[in-house]
C-alpha atoms as a PDB file:
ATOM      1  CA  UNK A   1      87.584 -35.399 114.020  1.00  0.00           C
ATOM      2  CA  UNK A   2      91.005 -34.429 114.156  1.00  0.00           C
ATOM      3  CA  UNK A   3      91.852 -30.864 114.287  1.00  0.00           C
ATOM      4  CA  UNK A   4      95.150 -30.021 111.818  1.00  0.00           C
ATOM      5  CA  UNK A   5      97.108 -26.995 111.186  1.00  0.00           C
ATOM      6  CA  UNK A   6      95.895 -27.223 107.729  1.00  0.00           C
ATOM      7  CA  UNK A   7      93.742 -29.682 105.772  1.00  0.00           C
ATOM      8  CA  UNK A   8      95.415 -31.302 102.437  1.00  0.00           C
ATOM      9  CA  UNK A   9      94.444 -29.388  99.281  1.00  0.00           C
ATOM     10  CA  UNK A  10      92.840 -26.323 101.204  1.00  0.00           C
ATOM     11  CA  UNK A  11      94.210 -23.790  98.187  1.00  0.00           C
ATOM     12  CA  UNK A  12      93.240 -26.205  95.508  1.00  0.00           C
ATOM     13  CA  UNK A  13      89.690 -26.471  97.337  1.00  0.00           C
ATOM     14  CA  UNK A  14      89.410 -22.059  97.633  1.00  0.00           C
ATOM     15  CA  UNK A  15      91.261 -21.538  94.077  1.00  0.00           C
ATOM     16  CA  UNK A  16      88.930 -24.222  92.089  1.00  0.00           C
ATOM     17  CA  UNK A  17      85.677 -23.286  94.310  1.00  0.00           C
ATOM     18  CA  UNK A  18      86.680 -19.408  92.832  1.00  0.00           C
ATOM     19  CA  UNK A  19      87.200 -20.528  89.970  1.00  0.00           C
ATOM     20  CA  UNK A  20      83.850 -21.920  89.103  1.00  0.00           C
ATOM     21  CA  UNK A  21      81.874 -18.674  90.913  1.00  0.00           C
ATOM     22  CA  UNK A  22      83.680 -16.936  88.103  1.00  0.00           C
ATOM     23  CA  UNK A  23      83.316 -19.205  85.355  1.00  0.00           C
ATOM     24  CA  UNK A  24      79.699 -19.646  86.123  1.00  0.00           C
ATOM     25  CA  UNK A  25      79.321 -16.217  86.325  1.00  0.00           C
ATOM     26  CA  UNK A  26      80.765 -15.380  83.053  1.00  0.00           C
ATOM     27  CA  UNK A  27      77.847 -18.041  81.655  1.00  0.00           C
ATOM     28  CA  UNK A  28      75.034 -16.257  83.694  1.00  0.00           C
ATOM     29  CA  UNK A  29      76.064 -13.010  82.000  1.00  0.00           C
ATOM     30  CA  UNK A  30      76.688 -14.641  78.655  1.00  0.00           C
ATOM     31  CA  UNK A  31      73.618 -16.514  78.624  1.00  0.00           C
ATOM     32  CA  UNK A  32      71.169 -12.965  78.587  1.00  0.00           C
ATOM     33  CA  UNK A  33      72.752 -12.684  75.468  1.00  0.00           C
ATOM     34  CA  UNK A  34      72.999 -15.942  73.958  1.00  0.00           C
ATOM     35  CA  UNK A  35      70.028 -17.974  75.163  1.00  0.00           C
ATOM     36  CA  UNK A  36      66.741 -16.956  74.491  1.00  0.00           C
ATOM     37  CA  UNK A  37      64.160 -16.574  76.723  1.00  0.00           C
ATOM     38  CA  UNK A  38      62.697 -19.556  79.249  1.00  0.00           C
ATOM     39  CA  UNK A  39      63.639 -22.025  81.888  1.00  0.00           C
ATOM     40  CA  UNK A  40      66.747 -23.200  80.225  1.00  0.00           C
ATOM     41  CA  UNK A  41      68.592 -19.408  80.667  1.00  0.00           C
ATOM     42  CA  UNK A  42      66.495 -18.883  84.362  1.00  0.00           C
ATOM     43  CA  UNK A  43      68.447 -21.959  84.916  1.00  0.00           C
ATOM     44  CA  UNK A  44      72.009 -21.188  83.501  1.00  0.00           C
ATOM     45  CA  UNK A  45      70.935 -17.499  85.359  1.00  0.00           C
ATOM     46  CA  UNK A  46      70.985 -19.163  88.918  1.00  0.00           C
ATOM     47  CA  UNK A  47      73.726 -21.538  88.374  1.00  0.00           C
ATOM     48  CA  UNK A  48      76.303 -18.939  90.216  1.00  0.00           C
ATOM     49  CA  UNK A  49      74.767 -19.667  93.342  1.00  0.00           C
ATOM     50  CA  UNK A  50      75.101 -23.169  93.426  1.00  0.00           C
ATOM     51  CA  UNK A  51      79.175 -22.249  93.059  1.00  0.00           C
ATOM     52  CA  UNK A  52      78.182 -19.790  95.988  1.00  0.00           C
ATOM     53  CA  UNK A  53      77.141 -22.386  97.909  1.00  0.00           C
ATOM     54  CA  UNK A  54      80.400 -24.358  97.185  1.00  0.00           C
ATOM     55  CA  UNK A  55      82.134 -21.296  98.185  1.00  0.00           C
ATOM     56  CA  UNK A  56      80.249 -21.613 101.210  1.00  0.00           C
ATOM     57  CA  UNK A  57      81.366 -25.006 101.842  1.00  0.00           C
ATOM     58  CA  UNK A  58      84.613 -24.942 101.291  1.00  0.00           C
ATOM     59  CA  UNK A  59      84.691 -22.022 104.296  1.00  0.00           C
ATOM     60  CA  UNK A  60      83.113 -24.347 106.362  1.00  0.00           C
ATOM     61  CA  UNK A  61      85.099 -27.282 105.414  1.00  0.00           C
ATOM     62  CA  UNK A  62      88.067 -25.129 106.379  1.00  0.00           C
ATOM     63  CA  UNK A  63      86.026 -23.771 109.132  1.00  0.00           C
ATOM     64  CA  UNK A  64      85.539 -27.076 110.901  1.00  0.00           C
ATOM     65  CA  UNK A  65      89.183 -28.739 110.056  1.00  0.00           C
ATOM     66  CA  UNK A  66      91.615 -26.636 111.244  1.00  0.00           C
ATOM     67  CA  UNK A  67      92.643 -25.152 114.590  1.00  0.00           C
ATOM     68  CA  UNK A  68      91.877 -22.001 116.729  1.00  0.00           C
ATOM     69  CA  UNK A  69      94.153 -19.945 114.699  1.00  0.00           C
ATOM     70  CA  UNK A  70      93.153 -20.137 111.138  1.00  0.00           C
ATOM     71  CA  UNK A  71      89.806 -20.541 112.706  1.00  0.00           C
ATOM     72  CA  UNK A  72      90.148 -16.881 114.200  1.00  0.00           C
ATOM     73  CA  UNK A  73      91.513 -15.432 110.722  1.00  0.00           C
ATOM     74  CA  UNK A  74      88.930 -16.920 109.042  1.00  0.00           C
ATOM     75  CA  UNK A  75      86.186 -15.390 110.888  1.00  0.00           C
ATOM     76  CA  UNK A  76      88.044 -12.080 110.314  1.00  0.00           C
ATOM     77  CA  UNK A  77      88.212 -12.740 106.790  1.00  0.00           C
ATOM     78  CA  UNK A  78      84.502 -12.920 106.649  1.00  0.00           C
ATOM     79  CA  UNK A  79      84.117  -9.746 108.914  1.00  0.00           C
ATOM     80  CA  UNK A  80      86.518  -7.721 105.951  1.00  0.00           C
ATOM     81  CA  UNK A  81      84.659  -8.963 103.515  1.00  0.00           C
ATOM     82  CA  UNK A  82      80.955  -7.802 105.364  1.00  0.00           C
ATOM     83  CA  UNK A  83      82.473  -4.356 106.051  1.00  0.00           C
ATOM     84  CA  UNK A  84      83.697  -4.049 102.595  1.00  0.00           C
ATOM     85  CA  UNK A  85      80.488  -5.053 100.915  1.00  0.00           C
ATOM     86  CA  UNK A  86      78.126  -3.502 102.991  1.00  0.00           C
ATOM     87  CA  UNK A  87      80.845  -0.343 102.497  1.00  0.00           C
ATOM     88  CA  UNK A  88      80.913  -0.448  99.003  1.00  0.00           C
ATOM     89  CA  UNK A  89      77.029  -0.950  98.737  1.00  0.00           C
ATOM     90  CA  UNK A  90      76.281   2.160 100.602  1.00  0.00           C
ATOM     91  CA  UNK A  91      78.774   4.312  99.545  1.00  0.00           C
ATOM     92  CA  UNK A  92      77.613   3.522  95.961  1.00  0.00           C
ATOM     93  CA  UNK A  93      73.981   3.657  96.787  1.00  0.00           C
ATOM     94  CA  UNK A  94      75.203   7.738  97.540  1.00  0.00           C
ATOM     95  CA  UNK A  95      76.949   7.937  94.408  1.00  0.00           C
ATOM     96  CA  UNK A  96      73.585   6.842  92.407  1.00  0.00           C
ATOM     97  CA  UNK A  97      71.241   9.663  94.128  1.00  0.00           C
ATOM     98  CA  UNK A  98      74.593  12.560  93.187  1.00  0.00           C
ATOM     99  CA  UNK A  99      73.654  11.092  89.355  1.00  0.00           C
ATOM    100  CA  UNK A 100      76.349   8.131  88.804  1.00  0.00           C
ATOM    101  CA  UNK A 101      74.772   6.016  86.632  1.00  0.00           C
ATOM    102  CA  UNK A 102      72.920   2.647  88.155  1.00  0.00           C
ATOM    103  CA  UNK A 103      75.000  -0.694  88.587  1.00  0.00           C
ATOM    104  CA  UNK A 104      73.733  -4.208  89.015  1.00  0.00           C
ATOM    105  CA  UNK A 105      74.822  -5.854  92.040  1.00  0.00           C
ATOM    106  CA  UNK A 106      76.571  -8.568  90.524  1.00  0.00           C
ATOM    107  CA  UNK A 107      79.683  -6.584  90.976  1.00  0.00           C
ATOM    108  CA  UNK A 108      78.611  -6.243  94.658  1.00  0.00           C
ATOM    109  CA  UNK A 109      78.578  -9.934  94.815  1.00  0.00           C
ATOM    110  CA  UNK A 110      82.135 -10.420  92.419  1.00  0.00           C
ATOM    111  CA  UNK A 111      83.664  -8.019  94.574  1.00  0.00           C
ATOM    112  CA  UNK A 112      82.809  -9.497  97.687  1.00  0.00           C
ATOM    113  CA  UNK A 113      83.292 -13.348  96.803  1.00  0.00           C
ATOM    114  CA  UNK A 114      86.761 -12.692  95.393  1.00  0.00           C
ATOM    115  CA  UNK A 115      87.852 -10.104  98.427  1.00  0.00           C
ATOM    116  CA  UNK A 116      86.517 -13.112 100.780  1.00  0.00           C
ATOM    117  CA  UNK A 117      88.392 -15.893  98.883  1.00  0.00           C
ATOM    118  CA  UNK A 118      91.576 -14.052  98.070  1.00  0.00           C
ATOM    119  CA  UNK A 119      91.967 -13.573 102.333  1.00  0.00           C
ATOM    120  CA  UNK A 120      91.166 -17.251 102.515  1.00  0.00           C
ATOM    121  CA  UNK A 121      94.299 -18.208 100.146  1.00  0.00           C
ATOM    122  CA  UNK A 122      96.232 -15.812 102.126  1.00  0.00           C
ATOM    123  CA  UNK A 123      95.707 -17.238 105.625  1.00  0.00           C
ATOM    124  CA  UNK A 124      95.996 -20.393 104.208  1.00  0.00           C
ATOM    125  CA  UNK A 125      99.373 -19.867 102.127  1.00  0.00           C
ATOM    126  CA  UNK A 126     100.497 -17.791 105.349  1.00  0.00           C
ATOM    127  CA  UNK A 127      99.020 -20.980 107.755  1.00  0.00           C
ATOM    128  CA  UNK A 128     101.461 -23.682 105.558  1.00  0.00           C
ATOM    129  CA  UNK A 129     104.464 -21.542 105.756  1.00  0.00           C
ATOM    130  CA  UNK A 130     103.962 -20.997 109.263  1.00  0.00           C
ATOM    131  CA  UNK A 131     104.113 -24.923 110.150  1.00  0.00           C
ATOM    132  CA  UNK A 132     106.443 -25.886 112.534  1.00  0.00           C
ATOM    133  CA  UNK A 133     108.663 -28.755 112.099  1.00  0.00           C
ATOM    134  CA  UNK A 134     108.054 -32.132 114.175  1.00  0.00           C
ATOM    135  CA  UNK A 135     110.537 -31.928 117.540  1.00  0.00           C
ATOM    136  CA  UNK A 136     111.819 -35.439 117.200  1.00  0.00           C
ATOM    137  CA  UNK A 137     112.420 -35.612 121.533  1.00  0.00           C
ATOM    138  CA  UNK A 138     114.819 -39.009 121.312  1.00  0.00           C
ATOM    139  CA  UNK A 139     117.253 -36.558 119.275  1.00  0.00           C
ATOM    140  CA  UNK A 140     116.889 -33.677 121.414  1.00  0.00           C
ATOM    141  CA  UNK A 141     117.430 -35.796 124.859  1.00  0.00           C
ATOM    142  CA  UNK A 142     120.717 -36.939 123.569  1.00  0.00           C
END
């Protein structure tokens, strides 16, 4: 496989694969609501992590077609986005025994996909601008 710079499409591939973590989301959380009781809303329920495991896949996608560089910012993307979950789970976990009232840990898990994916388009926006342009050597010997 050839290593590039930057793969074709790689924001269209983060932006859409965040895009459908949210909108499935939003039908999870509509769906308590909505849906009575059964398989059909345990199913709807879990369908967010099937767009977590695109997610997933796009990273690795990325991950495995690009160079050293982007490799190495990804990897610290996915360290920021550890620190700040496991941060924010903690801290919070404090705030609940001072009397704050109890949160689900869905916004654990919105906070931390869209921290994740948002440094993704960044390295990757920052990555394409970054490109240099092709040294054409016949013109430059002349």
């Amino acid at each position: 496989m050839k290593l590039t710079a930057l793969p074709k499409f790689a924001v269209r591939a983060v932006a859409y694969s965040q895009w459908a973590y949210w909108s499935a989301l939003a039908c999870a959380a509509l769906s308590v609501t909505y849906i009575p009781a059964g398989s059909m809303r345990t199913f709807v329920i879990l369908v967010p992590i099937l767009a977590a495991i695109l997610c997933v896949a796009v990273a690795s996608w990325l991950y495995t077609a690009c160079d050293e560089y982007i490799r190495a910012r990804l990897l610290r993307s996915v360290t920021i986005t550890a620190l700040v979950v496991a941060l924010g789970s903690l801290g919070y976990f404090c705030l609940e025994l001072l009397g704050f009232p109890r949160q689900s840990m869905i916004w654990v898990s919105i906070l931390g996909w869209s921290i994740f994916n948002l440094q993704v388009l960044f390295v990757i926006l920052r990555a394409s601008r970054a490109e240099p342009e092709p040294i054409n050597l016949r013109a430059a010997n002349s």
